[in-house]
Protein backbone atom coordinates (compact mmCIF):
# COMPACT_ATOMS: atom_id res chain seq x y z
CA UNK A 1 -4.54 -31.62 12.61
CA UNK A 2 -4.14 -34.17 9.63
CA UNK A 3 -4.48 -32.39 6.70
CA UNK A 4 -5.87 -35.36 5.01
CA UNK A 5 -9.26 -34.31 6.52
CA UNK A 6 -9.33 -31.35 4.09
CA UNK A 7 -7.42 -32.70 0.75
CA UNK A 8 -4.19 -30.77 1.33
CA UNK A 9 -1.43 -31.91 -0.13
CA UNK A 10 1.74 -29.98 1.09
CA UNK A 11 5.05 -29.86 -1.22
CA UNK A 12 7.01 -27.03 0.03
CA UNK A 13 10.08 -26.40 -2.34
CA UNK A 14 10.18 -22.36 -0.79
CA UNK A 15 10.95 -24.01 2.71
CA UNK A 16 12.82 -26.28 1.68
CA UNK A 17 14.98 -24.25 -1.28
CA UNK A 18 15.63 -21.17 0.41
CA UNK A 19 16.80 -20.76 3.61
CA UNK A 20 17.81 -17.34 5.02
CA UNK A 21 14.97 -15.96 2.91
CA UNK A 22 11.72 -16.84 5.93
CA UNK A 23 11.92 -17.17 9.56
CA UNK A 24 9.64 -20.33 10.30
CA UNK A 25 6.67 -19.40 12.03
CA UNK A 26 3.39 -19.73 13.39
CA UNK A 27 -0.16 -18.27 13.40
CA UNK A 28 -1.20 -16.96 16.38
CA UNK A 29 -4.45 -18.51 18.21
CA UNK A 30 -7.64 -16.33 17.89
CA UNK A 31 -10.43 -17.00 20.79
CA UNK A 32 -13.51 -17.50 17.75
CA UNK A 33 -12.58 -18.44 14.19
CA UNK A 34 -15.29 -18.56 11.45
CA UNK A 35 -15.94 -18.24 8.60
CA UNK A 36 -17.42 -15.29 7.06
CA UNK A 37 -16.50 -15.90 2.70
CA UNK A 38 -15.50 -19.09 1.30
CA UNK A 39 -14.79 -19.79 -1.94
CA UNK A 40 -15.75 -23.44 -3.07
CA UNK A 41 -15.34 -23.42 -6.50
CA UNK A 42 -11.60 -22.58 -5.74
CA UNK A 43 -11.42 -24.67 -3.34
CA UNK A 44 -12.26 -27.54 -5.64
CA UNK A 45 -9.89 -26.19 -7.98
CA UNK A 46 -7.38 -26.82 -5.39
CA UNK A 47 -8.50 -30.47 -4.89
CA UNK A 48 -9.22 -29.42 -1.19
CA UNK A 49 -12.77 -30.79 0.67
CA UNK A 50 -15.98 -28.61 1.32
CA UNK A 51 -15.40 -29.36 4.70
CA UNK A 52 -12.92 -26.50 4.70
CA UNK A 53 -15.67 -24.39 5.71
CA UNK A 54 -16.21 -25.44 8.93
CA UNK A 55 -15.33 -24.21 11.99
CA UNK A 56 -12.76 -26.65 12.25
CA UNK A 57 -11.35 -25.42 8.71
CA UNK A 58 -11.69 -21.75 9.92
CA UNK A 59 -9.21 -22.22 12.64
CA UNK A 60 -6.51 -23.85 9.64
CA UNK A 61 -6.90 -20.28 7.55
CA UNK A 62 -7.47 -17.97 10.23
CA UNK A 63 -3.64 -19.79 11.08
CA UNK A 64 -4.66 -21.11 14.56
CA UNK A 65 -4.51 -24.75 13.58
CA UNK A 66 -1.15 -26.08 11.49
CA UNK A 67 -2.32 -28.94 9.32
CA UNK A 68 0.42 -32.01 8.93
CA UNK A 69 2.39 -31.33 6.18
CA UNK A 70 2.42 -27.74 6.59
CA UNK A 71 5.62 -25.53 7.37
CA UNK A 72 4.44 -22.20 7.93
CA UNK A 73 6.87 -19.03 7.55
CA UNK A 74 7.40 -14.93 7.37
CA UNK A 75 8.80 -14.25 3.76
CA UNK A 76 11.56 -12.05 3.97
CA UNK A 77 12.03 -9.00 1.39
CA UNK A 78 13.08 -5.57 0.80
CA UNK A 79 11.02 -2.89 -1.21
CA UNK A 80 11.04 0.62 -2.73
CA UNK A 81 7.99 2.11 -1.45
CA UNK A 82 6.60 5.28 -2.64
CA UNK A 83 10.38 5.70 -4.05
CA UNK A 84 12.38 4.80 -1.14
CA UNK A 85 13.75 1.85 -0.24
CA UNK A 86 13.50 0.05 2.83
CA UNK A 87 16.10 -3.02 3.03
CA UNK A 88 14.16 -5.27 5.39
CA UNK A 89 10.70 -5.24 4.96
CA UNK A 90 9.14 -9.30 4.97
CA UNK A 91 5.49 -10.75 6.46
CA UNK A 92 4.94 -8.32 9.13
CA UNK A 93 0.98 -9.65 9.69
CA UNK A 94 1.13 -13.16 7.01
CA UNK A 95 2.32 -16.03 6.57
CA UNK A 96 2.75 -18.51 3.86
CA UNK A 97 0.89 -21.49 5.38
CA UNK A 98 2.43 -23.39 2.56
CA UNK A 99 2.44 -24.67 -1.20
CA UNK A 100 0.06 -26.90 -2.25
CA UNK A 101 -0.44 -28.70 -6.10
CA UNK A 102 -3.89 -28.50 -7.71
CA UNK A 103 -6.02 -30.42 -9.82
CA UNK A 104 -4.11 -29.62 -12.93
CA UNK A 105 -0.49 -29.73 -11.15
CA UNK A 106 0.25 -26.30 -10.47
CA UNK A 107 2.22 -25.22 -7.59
CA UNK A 108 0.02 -22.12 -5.62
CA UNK A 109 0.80 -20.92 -2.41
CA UNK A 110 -1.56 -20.48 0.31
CA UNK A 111 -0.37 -17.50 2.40
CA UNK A 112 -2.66 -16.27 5.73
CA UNK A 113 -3.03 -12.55 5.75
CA UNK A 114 -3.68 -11.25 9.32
CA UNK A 115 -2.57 -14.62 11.50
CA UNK A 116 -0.48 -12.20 13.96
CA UNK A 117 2.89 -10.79 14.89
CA UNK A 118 5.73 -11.85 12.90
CA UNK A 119 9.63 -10.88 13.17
CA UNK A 120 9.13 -8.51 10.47
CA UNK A 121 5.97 -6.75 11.81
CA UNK A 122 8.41 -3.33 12.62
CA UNK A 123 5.94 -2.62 15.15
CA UNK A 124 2.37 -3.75 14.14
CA UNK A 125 -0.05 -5.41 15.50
CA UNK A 126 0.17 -7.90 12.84
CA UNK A 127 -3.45 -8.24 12.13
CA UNK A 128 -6.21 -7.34 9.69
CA UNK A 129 -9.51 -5.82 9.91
CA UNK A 130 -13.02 -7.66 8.56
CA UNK A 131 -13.59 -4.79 5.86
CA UNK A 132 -10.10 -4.69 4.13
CA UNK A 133 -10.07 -8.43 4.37
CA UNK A 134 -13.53 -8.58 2.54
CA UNK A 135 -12.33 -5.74 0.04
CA UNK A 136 -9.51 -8.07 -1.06
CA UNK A 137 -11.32 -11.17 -1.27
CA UNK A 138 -14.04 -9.12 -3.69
CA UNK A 139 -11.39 -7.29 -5.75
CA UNK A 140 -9.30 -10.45 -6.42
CA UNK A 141 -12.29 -12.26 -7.18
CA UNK A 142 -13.55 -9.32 -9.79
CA UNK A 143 -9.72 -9.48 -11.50
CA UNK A 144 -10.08 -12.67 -11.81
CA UNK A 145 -13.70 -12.95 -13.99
CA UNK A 146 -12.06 -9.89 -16.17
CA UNK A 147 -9.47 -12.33 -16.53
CA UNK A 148 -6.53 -10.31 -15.32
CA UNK A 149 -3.97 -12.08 -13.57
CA UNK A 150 -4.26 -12.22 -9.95
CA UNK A 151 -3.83 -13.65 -6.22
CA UNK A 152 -7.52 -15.17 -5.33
CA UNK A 153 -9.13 -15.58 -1.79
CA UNK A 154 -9.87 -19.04 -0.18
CA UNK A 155 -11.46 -17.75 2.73
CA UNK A 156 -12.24 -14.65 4.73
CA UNK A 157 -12.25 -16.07 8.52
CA UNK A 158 -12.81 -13.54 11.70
CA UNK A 159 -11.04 -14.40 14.35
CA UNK A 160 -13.23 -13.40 17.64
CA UNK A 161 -11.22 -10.39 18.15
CA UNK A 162 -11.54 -6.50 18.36
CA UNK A 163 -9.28 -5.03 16.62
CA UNK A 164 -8.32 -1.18 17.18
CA UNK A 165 -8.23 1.28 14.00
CA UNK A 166 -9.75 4.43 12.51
CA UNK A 167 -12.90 3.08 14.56
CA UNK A 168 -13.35 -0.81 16.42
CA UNK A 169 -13.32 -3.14 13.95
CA UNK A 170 -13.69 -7.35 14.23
CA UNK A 171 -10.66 -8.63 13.49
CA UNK A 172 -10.10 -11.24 10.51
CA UNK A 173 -7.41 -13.75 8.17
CA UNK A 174 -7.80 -13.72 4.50
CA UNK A 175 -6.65 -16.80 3.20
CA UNK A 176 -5.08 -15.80 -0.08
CA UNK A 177 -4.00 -18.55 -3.01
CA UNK A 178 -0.99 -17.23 -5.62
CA UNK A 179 1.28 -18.53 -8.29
CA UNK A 180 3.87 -17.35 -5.53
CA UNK A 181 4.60 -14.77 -3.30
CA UNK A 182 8.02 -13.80 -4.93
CA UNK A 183 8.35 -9.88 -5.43
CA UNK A 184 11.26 -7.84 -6.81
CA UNK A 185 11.43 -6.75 -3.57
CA UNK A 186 12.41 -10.38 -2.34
CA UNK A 187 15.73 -10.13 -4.71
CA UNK A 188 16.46 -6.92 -3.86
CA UNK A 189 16.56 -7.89 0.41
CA UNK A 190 19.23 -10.26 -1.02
CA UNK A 191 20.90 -7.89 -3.60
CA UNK A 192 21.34 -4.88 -0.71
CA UNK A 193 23.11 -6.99 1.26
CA UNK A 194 25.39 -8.43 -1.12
CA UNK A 195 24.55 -12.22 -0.42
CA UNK A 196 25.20 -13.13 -4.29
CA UNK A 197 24.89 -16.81 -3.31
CA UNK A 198 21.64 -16.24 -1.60
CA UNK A 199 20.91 -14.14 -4.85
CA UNK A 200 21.40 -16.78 -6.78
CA UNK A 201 19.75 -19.44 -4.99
CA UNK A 202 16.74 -17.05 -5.26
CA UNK A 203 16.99 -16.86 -9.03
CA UNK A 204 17.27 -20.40 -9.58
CA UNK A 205 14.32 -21.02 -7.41
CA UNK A 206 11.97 -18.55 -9.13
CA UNK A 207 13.19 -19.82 -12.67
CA UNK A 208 12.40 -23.45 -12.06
CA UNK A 209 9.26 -22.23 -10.53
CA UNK A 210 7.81 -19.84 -13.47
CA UNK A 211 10.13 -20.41 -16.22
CA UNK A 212 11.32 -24.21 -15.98
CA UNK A 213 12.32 -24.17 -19.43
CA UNK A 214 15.29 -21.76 -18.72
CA UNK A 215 16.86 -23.80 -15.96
CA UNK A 216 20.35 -24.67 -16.67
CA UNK A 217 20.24 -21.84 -18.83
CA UNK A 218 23.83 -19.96 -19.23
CA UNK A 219 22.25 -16.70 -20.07
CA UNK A 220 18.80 -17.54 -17.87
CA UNK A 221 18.87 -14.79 -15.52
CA UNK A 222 19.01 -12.36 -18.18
CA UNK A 223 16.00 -14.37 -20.17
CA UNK A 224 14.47 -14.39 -16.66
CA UNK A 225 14.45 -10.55 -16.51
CA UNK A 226 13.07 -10.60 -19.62
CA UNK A 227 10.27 -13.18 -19.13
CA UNK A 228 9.24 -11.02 -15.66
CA UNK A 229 9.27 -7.63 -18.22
CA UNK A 230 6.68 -9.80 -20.66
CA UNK A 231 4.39 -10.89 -17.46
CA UNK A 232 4.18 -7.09 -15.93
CA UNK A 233 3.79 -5.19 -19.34
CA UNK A 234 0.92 -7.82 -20.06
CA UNK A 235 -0.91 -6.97 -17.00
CA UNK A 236 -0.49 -3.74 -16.28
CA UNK A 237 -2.07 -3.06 -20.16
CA UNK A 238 -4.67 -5.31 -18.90
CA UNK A 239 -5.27 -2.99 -15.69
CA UNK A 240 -5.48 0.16 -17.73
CA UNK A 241 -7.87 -1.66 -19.77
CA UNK A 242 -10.49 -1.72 -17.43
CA UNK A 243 -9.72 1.65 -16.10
CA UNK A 244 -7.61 -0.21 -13.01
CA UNK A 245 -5.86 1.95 -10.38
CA UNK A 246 -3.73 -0.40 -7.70
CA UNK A 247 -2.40 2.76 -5.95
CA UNK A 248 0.66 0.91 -4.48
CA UNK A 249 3.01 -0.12 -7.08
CA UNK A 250 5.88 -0.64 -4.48
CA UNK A 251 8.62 -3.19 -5.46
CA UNK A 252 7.27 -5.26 -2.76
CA UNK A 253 3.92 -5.71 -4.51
CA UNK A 254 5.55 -6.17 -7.78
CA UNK A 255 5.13 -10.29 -8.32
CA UNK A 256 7.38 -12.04 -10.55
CA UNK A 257 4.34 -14.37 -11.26
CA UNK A 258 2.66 -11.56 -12.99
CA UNK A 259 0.00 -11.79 -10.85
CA UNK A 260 -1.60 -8.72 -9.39
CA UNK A 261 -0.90 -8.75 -6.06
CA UNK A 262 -2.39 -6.16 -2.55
CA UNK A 263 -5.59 -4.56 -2.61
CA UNK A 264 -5.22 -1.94 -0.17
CA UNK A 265 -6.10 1.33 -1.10
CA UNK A 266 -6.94 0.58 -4.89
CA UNK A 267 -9.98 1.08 -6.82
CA UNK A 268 -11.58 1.33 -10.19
CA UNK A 269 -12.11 4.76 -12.23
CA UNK A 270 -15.32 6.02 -12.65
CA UNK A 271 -15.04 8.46 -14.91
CA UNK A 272 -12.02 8.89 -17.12
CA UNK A 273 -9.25 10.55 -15.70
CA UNK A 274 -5.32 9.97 -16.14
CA UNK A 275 -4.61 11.60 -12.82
CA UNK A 276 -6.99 9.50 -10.85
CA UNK A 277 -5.73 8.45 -7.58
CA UNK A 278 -7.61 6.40 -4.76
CA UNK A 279 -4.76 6.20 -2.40
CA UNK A 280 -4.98 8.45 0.63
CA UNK A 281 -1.08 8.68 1.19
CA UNK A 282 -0.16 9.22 -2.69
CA UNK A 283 -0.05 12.91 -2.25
CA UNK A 284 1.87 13.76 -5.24
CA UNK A 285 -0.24 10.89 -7.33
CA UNK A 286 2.85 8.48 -8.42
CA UNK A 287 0.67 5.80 -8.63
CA UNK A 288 -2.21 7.64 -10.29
CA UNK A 289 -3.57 6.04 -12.97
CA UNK A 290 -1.62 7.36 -16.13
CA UNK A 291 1.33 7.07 -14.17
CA UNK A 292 0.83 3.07 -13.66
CA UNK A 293 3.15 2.10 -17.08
CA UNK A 294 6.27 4.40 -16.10
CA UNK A 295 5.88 3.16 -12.45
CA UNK A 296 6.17 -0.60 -14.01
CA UNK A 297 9.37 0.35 -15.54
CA UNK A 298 10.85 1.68 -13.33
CA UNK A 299 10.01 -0.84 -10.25
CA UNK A 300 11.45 -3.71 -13.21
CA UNK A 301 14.68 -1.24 -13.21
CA UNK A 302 14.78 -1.77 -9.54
CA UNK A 303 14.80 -6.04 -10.64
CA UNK A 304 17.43 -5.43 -13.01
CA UNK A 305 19.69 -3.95 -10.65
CA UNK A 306 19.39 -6.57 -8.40
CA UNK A 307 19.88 -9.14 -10.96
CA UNK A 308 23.24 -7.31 -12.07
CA UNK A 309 25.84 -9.90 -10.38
CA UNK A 310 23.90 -12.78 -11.82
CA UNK A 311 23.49 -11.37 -15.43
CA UNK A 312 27.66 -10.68 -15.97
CA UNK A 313 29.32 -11.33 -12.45
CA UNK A 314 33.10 -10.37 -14.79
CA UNK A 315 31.60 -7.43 -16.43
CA UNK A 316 29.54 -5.31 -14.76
CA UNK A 317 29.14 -2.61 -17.45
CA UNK A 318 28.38 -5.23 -19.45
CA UNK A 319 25.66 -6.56 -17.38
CA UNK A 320 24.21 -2.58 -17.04
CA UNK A 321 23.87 -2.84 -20.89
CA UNK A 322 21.91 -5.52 -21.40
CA UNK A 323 19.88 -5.51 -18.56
CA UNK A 324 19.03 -1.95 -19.78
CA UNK A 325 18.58 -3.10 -23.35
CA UNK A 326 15.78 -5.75 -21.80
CA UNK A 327 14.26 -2.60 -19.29
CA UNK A 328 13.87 -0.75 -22.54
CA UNK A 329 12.11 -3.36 -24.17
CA UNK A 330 9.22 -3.04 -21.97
CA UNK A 331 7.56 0.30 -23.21
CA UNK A 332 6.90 -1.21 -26.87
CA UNK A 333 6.02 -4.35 -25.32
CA UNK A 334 3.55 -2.79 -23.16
CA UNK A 335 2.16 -0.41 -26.24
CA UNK A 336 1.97 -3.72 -28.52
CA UNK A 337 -0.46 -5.34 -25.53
CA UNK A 338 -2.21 -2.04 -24.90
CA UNK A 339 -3.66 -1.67 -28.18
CA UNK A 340 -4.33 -5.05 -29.00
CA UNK A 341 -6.62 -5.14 -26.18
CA UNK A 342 -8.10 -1.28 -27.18
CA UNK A 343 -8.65 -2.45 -30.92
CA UNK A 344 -10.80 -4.86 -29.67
CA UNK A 345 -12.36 -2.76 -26.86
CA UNK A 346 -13.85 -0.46 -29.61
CA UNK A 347 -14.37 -3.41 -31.94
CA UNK A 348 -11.74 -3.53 -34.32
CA UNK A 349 -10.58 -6.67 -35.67
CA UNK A 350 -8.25 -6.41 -38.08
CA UNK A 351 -5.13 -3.83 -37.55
CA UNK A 352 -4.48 -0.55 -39.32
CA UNK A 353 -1.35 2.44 -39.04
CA UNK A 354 -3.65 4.75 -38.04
CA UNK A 355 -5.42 2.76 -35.18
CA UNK A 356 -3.35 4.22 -31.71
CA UNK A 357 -3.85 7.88 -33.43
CA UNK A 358 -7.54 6.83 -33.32
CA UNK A 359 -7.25 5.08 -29.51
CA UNK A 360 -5.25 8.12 -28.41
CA UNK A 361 -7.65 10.97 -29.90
CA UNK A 362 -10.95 8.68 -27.91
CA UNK A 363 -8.84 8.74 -24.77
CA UNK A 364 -7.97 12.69 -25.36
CA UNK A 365 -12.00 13.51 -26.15
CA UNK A 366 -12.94 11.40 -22.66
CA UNK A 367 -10.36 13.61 -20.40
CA UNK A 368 -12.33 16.55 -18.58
CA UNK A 369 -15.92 15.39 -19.86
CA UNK A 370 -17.07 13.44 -17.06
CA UNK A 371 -17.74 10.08 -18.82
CA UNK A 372 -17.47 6.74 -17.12
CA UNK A 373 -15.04 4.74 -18.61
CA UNK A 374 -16.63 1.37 -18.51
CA UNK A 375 -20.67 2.95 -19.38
CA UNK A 376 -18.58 4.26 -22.60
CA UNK A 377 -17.21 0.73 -24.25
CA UNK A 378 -20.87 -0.73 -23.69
CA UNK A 379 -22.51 2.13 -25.18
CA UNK A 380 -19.86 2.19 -28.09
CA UNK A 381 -20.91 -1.62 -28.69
CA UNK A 382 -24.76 -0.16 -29.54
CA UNK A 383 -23.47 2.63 -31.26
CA UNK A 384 -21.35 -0.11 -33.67
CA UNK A 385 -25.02 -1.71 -33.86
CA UNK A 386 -26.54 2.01 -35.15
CA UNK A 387 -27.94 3.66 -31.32
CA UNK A 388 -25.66 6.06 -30.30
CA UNK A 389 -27.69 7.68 -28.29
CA UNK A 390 -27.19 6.02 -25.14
CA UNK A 391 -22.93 7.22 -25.78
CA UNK A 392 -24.04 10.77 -26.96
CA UNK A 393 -25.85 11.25 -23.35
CA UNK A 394 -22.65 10.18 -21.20
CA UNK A 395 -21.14 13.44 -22.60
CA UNK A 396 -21.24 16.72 -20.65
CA UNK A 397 -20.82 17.96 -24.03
CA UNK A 398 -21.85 15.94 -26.88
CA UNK A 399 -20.50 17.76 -29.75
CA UNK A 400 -16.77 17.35 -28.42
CA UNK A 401 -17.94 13.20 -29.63
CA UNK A 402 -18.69 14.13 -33.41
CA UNK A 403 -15.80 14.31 -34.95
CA UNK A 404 -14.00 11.41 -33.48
CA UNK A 405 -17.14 8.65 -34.11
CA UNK A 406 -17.13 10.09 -37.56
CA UNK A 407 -13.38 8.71 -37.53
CA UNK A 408 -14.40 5.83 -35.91
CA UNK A 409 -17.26 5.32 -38.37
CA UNK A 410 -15.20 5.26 -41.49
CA UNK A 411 -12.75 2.92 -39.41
CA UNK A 412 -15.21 0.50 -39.12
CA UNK A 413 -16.61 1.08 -42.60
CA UNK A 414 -13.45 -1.27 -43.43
CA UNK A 415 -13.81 -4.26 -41.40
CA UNK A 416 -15.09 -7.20 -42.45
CA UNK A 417 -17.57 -8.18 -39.63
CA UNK A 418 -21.07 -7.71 -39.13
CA UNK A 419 -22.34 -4.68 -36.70
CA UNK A 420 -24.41 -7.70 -34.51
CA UNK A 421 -20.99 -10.03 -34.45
CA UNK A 422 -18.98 -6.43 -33.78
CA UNK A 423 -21.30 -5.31 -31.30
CA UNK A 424 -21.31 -9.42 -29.63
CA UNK A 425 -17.57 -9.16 -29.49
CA UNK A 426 -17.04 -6.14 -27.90
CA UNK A 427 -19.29 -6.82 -25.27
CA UNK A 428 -17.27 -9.96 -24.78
CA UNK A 429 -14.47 -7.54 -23.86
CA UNK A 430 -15.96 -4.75 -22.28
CA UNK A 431 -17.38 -5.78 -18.74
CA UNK A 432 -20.75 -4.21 -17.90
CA UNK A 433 -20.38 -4.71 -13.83
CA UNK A 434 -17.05 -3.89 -11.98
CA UNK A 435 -16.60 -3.08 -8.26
CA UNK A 436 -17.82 0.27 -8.26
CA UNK A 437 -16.55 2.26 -5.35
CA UNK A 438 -19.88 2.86 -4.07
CA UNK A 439 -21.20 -0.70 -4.28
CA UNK A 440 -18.36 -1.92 -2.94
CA UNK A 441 -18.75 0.43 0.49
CA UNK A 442 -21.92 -0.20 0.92
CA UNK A 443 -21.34 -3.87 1.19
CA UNK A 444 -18.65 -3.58 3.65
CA UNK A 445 -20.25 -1.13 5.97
CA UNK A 446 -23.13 -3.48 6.05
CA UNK A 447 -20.64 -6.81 6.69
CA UNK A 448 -18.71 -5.01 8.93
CA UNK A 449 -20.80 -2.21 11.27
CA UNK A 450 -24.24 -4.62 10.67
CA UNK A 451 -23.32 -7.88 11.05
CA UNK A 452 -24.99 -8.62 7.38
CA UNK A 453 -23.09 -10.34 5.04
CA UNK A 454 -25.70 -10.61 2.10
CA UNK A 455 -24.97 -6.92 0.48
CA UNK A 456 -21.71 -8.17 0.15
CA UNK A 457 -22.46 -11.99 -1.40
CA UNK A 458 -25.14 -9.78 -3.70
CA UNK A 459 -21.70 -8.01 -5.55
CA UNK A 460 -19.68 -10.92 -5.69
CA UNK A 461 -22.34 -12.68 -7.08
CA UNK A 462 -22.65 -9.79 -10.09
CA UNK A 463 -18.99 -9.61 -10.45
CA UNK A 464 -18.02 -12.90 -10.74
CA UNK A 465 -20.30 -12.81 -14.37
CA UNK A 466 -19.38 -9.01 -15.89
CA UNK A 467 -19.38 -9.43 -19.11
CA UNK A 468 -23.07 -10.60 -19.62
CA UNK A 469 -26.54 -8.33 -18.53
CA UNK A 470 -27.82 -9.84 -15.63
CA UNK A 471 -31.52 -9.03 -14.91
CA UNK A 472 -32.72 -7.02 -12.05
CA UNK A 473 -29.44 -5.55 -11.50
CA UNK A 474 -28.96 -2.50 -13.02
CA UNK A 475 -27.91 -0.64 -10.35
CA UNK A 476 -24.63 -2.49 -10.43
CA UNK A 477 -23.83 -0.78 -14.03
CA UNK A 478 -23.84 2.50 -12.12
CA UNK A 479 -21.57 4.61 -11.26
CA UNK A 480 -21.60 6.71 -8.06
CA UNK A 481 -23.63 9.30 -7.76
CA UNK A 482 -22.31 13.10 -7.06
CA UNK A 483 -23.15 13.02 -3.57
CA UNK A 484 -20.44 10.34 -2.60
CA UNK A 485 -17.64 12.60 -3.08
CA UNK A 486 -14.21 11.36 -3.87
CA UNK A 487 -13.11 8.25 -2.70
CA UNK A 488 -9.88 7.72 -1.04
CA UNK A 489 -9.18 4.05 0.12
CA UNK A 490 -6.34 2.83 3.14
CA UNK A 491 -4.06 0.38 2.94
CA UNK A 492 -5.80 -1.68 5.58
CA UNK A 493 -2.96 -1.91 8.09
């Protein structure tokens, strides 16, 4: 098919750059492709036509179709998952169709999640349901109005198929767009099997991809390590922020982008709880939702490691010690992002000594109470405009709030802004809508089991504005009510 009937423009450096890291490949052909989700104003973005969403398009992103210009592949990488690593682990249902340049000149990759058996599919089926292919497509899309870094859908295409799982389900390709698909986990498939050269073909790759200005560099894969550090501290603050759980922090889904990247069995907290975990295989909760900082470090340990040769290849004690010194860095960093974004979140603009005691003690007085996370920054906003009576009532017990807003009163006593410009400002920051668990079920047992794609539209719609009331949809500001138990959420495979 001649690509030129859609506006892609293929310029594939990973293809071309790094051999031995793909196996070139192709989608598999599905009896009925169409389109169930498109996403136009990304697709514009892109420079690509509305005639994408076609049935003629659906067959290019369910993978069916190869456009010219196109050089579809299986990535290749390694990962620690849940702890352990596995040294070959690569596109076992994707593929990246192949890189593209937008509007504004950046490179993004536009990878096929679903499009069928690959050499790296250890067994699977290598395809994806409808409902974790909608889920992904409407969690990327609500990361990316919160402004959180993150891998976007295209397209959600079903294929014509019936897929097997937990029950029947119709089978479907999410067509995802990212800054790239490189992972710690892709330098570590390289670093376990001491192919230095590869290694370093890999590093030199990634820096002229993300980092450009370190190319040629004679300490750049040090600076690299450091640059990835600065990307994941930033967004991981930015998940606990908005009360974020991923729920698979494996090295493979660690992206050197800084983009978040797999939403399989994540989910956002209702109420406030450090241990909350979504995931039905995290057992011992290591990806809970306190735990989501420590787990950083220690999957950018994992990068370090592999970067070892390439930091010092004379001195490898040498090497240990800086790239530790640079690992070590990332807690601070981390705290430095953390409560920049919680000063604001409870409307603080200028910056005190005293300010994390104050974050910390709010975060302490919310643990065991039962308060939604996200109901408590909007209702903080009115109570910086003088009602706090809409906070007081989130409380199982209110009296546990006194002292701390009396703390928080005198706080505020000393900045210069307005309450109306404080209140304004932290509603800027503190979404009102965000997929909540129960919404977001209810949309895909009605897209999935009834055929009926509007419950789901109806969210995205909501969550692609959070930050402003929208009328006649309160019920999105909800949280679940007691009667849908805990959630637990599958990886989708």
């Amino acid at each position: 098919m001649d690509a030129r009937n859609f506006g892609f423009v293929f310029d594939n450096s990973y293809a071309s750059a790094l051999e031995g890291a793909y196996t070139p490949w192709r989608g598999e052909s599905f009896p009925a492709p169409h389109m169930v989700a498109f996403n136009r104003a990304l697709a514009r973005e892109l420079g690509l036509s509305d005639t994408l969403d076609s049935p003629e398009g659906a067959a290019v992103l369910c993978g069916s179709v190869t456009p010219a210009g196109a050089e579809p592949l299986a990535q290749a990488y390694a990962g620690h998952q849940f702890g352990g690593f596995v040294p070959q682990l690569g596109d076992g249902r994707a593929l990246l169709l192949g890189e593209i340049l937008d509007r504004q000149g950046r490179r993004r990759d536009l990878h096929l999640k679903g499009a069928g058996r690959t050499p790296y599919s250890r067994g699977g089926d290598g395809r994806a349901a409808l409902g974790p292919v909608l889920r992904e497509y409407l969690m990327g899309e609500a990361m990316h109005a919160l402004g959180i870094p993150t891998t976007r859908a295209l397209a959600a295409v079903v294929t014509g198929e019936t897929i097997a799982r937990e029950r029947p389900e119709p089978g479907a390709v999410l067509a995802r767009v990212a800054a790239s698909h490189l992972r710690i986990g892709t330098f570590q498939y390289f670093a376990a099997r001491r192919e230095h050269e590869h290694l370093r073909r890999l590093a030199d790759y990634a820096i002229a991809r993300h980092d450009p200005d370190l190319s040629g560099e004679d300490d750049r894969y040090l600076a690299f390590l450091d640059r990835v550090v600065e990307r994941q501290s930033a967004l991981v603050a930015k998940w606990m922020h908005v009360g974020f759980v991923h729920g698979v922090m494996n090295t493979d889904n660690t992206t050197i982008s800084g983009e978040t990247l797999d939403f399989g069995p994540c989910a956002f907290m209702d109420r406030y709880a450090l241990g909350t975990v979504f995931s039905s295989i995290d057992h011992q909760g290591r990806y809970a939702y306190g735990n989501q900082p420590a787990i950083l470090q220690w999957n950018l340990a994992r990068l370090a490691e592999a970067l070892l040769p390439l930091i010092d290849p004379e001195d490898t004690d040498r090497a240990v010690r800086r790239a530790t010194e640079t690992i070590e860095s990332m807690q601070p960093r981390y705290e430095a992002v953390w409560l920049a974004g919680m000063r604001c979140k409870i409307g603080l603009a200028t910056e005190e000594e005293g300010d994390a005691g104050l974050v910390g003690g709010m975060l302490r007085m919310l643990e065991g109470q039962g308060v939604d996370y996200t109901q408590f920054f909007r209702r903080l906003a009115d109570a910086a405009a003088g009602d706090a009576s809409g906070l007081k009532a989130l409380f199982d017990d209110a009296s546990v709030l006194r002292p701390w807003l009396d703390a928080w009163r005198a706080r505020m006593a000393r900045e210069p802004r307005p309450p109306a410009q404080r209140k304004a400002a932290m509603d800027r920051v503190n979404p009102l809508y965000i997929p909540r668990n129960h919404q977001v079920e209810a949309a895909l047992e009605a897209a999935v089991q009834n055929g009926d794609p509007a419950p789901f539209q109806r969210l995205l719609d909501v969550l692609s504005d959070p930050f402003a009331k929208q009328e006649g949809q309160e019920a999105y500001e909800l949280p679940a009510p007691p009667e849908f138990g805990a959630y637990r959420t599958f990886c989708g495979t």
